[in-house]
Protein backbone atom coordinates (compact mmCIF):
# COMPACT_ATOMS: atom_id res chain seq x y z
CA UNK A 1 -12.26 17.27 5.38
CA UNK A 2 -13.19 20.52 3.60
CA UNK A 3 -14.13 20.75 0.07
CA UNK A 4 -10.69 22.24 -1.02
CA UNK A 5 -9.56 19.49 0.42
CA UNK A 6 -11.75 17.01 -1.34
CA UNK A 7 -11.07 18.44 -4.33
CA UNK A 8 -7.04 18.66 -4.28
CA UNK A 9 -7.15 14.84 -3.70
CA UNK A 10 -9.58 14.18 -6.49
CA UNK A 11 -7.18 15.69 -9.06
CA UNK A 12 -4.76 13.61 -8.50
CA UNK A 13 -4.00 12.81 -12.24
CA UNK A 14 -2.28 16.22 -13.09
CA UNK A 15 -3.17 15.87 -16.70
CA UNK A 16 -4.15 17.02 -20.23
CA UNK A 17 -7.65 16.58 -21.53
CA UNK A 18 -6.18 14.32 -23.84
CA UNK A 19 -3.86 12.56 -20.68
CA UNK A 20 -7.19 11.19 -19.01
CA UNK A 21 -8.72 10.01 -22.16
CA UNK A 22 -5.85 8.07 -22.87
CA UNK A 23 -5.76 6.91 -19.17
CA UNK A 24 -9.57 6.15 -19.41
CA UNK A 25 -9.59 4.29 -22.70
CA UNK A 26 -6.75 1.91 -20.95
CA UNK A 27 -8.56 1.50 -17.98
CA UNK A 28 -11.39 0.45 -20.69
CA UNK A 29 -9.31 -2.19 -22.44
CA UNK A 30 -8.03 -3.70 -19.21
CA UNK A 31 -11.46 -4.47 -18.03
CA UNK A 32 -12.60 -6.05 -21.51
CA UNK A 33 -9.77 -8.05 -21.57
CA UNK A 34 -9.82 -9.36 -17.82
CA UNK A 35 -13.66 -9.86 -18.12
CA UNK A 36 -15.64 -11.17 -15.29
CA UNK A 37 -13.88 -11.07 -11.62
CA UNK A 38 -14.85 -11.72 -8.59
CA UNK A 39 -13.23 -8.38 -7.27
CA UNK A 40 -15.68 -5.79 -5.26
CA UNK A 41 -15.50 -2.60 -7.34
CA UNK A 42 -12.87 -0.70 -4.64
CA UNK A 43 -10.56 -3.99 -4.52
CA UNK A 44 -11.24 -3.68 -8.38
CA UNK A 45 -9.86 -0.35 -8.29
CA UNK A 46 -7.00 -1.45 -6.65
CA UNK A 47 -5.94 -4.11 -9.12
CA UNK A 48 -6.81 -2.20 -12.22
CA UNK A 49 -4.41 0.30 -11.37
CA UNK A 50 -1.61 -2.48 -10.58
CA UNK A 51 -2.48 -3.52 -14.17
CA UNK A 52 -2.41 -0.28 -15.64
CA UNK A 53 1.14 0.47 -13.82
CA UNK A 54 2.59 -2.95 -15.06
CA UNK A 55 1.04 -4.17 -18.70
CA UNK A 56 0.48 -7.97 -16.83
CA UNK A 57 -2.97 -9.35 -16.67
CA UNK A 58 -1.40 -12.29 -14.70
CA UNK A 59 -2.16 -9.44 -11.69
CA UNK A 60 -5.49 -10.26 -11.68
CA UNK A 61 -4.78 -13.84 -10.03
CA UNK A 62 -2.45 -12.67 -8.29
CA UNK A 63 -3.64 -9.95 -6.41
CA UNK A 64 -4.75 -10.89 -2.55
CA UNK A 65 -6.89 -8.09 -0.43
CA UNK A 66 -7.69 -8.54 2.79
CA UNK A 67 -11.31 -7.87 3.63
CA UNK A 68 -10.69 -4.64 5.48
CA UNK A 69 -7.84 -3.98 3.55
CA UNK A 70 -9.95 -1.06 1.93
CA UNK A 71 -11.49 0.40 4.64
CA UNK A 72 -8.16 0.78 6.75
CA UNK A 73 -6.22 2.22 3.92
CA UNK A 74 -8.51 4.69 3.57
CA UNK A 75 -9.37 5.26 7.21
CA UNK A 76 -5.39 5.48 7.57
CA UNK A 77 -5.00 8.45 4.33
CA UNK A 78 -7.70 10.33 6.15
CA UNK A 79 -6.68 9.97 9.51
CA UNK A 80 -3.13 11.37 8.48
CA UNK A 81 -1.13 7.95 8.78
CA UNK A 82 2.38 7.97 8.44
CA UNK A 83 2.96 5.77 4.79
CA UNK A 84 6.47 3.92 5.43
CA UNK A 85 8.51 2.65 2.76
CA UNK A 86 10.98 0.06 2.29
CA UNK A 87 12.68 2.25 -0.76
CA UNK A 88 13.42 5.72 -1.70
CA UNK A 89 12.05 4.74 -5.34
CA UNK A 90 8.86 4.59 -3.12
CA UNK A 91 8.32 8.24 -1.97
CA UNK A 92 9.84 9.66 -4.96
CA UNK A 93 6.67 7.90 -7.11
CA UNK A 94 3.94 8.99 -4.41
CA UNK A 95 2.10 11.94 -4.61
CA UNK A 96 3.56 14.52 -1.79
CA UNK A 97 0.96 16.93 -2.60
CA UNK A 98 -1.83 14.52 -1.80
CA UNK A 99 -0.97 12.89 0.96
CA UNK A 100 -0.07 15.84 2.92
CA UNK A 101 -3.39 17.23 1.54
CA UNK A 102 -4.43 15.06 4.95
CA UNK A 103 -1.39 15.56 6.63
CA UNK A 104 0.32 12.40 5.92
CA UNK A 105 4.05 12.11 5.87
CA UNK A 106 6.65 9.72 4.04
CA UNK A 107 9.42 7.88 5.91
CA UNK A 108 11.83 6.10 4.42
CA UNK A 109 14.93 4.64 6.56
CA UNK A 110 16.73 2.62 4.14
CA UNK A 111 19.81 5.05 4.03
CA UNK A 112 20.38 6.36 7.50
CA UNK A 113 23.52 6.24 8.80
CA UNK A 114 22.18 4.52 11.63
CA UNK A 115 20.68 2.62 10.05
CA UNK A 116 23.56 1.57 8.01
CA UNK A 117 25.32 0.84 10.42
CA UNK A 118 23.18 -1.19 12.83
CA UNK A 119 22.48 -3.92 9.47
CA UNK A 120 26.86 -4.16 9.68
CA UNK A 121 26.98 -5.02 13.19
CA UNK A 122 23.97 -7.12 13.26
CA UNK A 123 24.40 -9.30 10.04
CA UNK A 124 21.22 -7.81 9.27
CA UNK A 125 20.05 -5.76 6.27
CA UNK A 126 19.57 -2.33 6.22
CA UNK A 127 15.69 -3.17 5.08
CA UNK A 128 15.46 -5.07 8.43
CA UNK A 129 17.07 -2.33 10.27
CA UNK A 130 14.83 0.73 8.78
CA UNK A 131 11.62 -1.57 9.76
CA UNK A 132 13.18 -1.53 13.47
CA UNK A 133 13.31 1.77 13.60
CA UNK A 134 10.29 2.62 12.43
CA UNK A 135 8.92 0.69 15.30
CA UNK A 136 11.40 2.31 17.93
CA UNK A 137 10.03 5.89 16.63
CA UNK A 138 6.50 4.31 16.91
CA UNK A 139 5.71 5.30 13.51
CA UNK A 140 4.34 1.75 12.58
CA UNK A 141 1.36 1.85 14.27
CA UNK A 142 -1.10 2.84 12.37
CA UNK A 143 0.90 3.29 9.42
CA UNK A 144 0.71 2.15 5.96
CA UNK A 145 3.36 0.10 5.25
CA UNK A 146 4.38 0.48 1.74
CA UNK A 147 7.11 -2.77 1.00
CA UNK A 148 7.92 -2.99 -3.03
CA UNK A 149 11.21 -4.40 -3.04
CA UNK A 150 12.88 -5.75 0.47
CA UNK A 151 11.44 -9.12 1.73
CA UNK A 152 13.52 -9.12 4.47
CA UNK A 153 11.48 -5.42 5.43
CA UNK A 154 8.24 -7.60 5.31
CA UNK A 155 9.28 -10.46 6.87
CA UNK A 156 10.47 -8.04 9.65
CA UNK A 157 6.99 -6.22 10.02
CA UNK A 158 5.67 -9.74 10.15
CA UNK A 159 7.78 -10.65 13.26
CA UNK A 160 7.23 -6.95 14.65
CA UNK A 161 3.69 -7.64 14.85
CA UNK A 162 3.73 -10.88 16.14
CA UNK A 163 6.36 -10.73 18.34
CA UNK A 164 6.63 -6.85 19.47
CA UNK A 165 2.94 -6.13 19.27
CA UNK A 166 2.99 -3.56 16.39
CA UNK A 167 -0.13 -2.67 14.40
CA UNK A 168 0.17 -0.94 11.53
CA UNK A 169 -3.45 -0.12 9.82
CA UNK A 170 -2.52 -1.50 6.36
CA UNK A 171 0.38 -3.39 5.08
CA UNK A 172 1.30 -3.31 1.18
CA UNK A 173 3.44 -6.78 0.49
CA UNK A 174 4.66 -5.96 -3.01
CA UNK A 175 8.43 -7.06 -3.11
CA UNK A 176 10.03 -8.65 -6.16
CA UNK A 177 12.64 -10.59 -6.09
CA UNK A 178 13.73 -14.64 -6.27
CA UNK A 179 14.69 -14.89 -2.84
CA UNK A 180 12.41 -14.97 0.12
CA UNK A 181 9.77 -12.47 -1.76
CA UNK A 182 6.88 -14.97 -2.53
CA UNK A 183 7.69 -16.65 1.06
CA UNK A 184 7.14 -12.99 2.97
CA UNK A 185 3.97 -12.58 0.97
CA UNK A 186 2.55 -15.81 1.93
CA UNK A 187 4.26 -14.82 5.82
CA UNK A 188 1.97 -11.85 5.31
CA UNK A 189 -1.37 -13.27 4.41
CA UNK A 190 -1.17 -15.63 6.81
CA UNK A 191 -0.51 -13.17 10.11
CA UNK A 192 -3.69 -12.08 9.48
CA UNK A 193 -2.65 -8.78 9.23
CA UNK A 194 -4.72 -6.17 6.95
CA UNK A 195 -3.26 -6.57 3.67
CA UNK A 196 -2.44 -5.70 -0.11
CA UNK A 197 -0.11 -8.51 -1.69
CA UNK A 198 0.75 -9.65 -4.85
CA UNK A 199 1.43 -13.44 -4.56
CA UNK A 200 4.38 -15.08 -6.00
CA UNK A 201 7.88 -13.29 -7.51
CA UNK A 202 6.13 -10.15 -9.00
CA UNK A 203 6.08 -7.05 -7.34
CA UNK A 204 8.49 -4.04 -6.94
CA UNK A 205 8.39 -0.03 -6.44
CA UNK A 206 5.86 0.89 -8.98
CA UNK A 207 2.92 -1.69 -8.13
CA UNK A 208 3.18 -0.24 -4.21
CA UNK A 209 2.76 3.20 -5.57
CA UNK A 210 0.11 2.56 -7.71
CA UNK A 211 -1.68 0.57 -4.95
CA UNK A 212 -0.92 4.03 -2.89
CA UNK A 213 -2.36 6.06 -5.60
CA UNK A 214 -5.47 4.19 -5.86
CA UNK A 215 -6.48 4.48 -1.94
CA UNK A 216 -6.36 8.06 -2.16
CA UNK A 217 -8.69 8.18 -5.30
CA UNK A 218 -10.94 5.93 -3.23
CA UNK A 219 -10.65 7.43 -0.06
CA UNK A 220 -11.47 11.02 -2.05
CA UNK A 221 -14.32 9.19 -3.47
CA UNK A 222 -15.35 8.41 0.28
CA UNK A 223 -15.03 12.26 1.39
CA UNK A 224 -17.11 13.09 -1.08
CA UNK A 225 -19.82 10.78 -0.03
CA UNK A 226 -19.44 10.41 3.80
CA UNK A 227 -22.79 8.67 3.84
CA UNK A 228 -21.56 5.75 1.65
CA UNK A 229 -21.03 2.11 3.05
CA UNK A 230 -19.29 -0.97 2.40
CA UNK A 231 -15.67 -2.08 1.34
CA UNK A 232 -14.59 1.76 1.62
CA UNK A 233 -16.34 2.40 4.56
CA UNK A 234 -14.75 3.65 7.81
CA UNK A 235 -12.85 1.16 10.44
CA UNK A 236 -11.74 1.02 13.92
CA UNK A 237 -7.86 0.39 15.18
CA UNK A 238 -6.30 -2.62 13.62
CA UNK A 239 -6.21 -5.86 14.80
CA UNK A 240 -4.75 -8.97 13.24
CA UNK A 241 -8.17 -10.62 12.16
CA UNK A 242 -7.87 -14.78 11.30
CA UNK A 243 -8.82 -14.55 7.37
CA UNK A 244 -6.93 -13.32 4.13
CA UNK A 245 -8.88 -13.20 1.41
């Protein structure tokens, strides 16, 4: 990546002076209310921003990373990974800008005629159906999978995996809801797939994009020092691995 390039993702918060204090200050009070964690600093990252994007300190016991979670999101961003989403509410809140920056693309399904119409003769949903053809276009492989508000589209990309061999790089298992959404985040964590979730009911649109949002600042954070290691260090394809942190 060049430095341009480096640059345009660092400045991701388009703001005022005065914008990024304010942002900085909350960041501030968020980690002197939530105290001691036993997050790594780039899982920290992660969650803070959750926080940030939702007011609810009960993400901080919530929040479930797997341990290469990191290190494929941000191999995936750099490597130009398509980011699927279950939503349009999804790519409308992501950053365009930055993600084609490394030549990623946003896919959303949800309201394709085809689509559409394949959930009414199947007794499906439509969340379901987009996930399926994702998979029929190949664009889950290697993807980042960005689900904020259809279990059903987890619970699918579950079964794809396990039974249809996909392997997307990094799954984000955000949905909200009172059916089925705390049962595909548990179906999540334990296909061993590499991971984001937020345990129980919570979730929706906004957590998956600011769970987005903070892989690119980390994976500009890992341009910028290409000699770094650790938890945003670099990873090979993705495989299903046994543990969920």
């Amino acid at each position: 990546m060049s430095g341009d390039e480096v640059r345009a993702v660092n400045d991701m918060r388009q703001m005022t002076a005065l914008g990024r204090r304010i942002e900085d200050k909350s960041f501030a009070i968020i980690d002197e209310e939530v105290g001691a964690h036993g997050f790594p600093e780039a899982e920290w990252q992660v969650v803070r921003r959750v926080i940030h994007a939702t007011a609810d300190f009960e993400f901080s016991s919530l929040m479930r990373l797997h341990p290469e979670a990191i290190a494929r999101g941000i191999a995936a961003l750099r490597g130009g990974a398509p980011v699927l989403v279950d939503v349009k509410m999804i790519g409308v809140g992501l950053n365009e800008q930055r993600l084609a920056s490394y030549g990623c693309a946003i896919h959303c399904f949800i309201s394709d005629d085809d689509v559409i119409q394949a959930a009414s003769a199947a007794g499906s949903t439509r969340a379901i159906e987009s996930m399926r053809k994702a998979h029929r276009l190949g664009l889950l492989d290697g993807a980042i999978v960005a689900i904020g508000n259809a279990p059903t589209a987890l619970l699918e990309v579950v079964r794809l995996a396990r039974e249809e061999g996909a392997r997307p790089a990094l799954v984000i298992g955000v949905p909200v809801g009172f059916v089925s959404a705390a049962e595909s985040k548990e179906a999540l964590l334990e296909s061993g797939l590499p991971s984001i979730v937020a345990r129980g009911r919570k979730g929706g649109s906004p957590i998956a994009v600011a769970i987005v949002h903070a892989l690119l600042l980390l994976s500009s954070e890992s341009a910028a020092s290409p000699g770094s290691t650790g938890s945003a260090g670099s990873a090979g394809p993705a495989e299903p691995a046994k543990v969920a942190r």
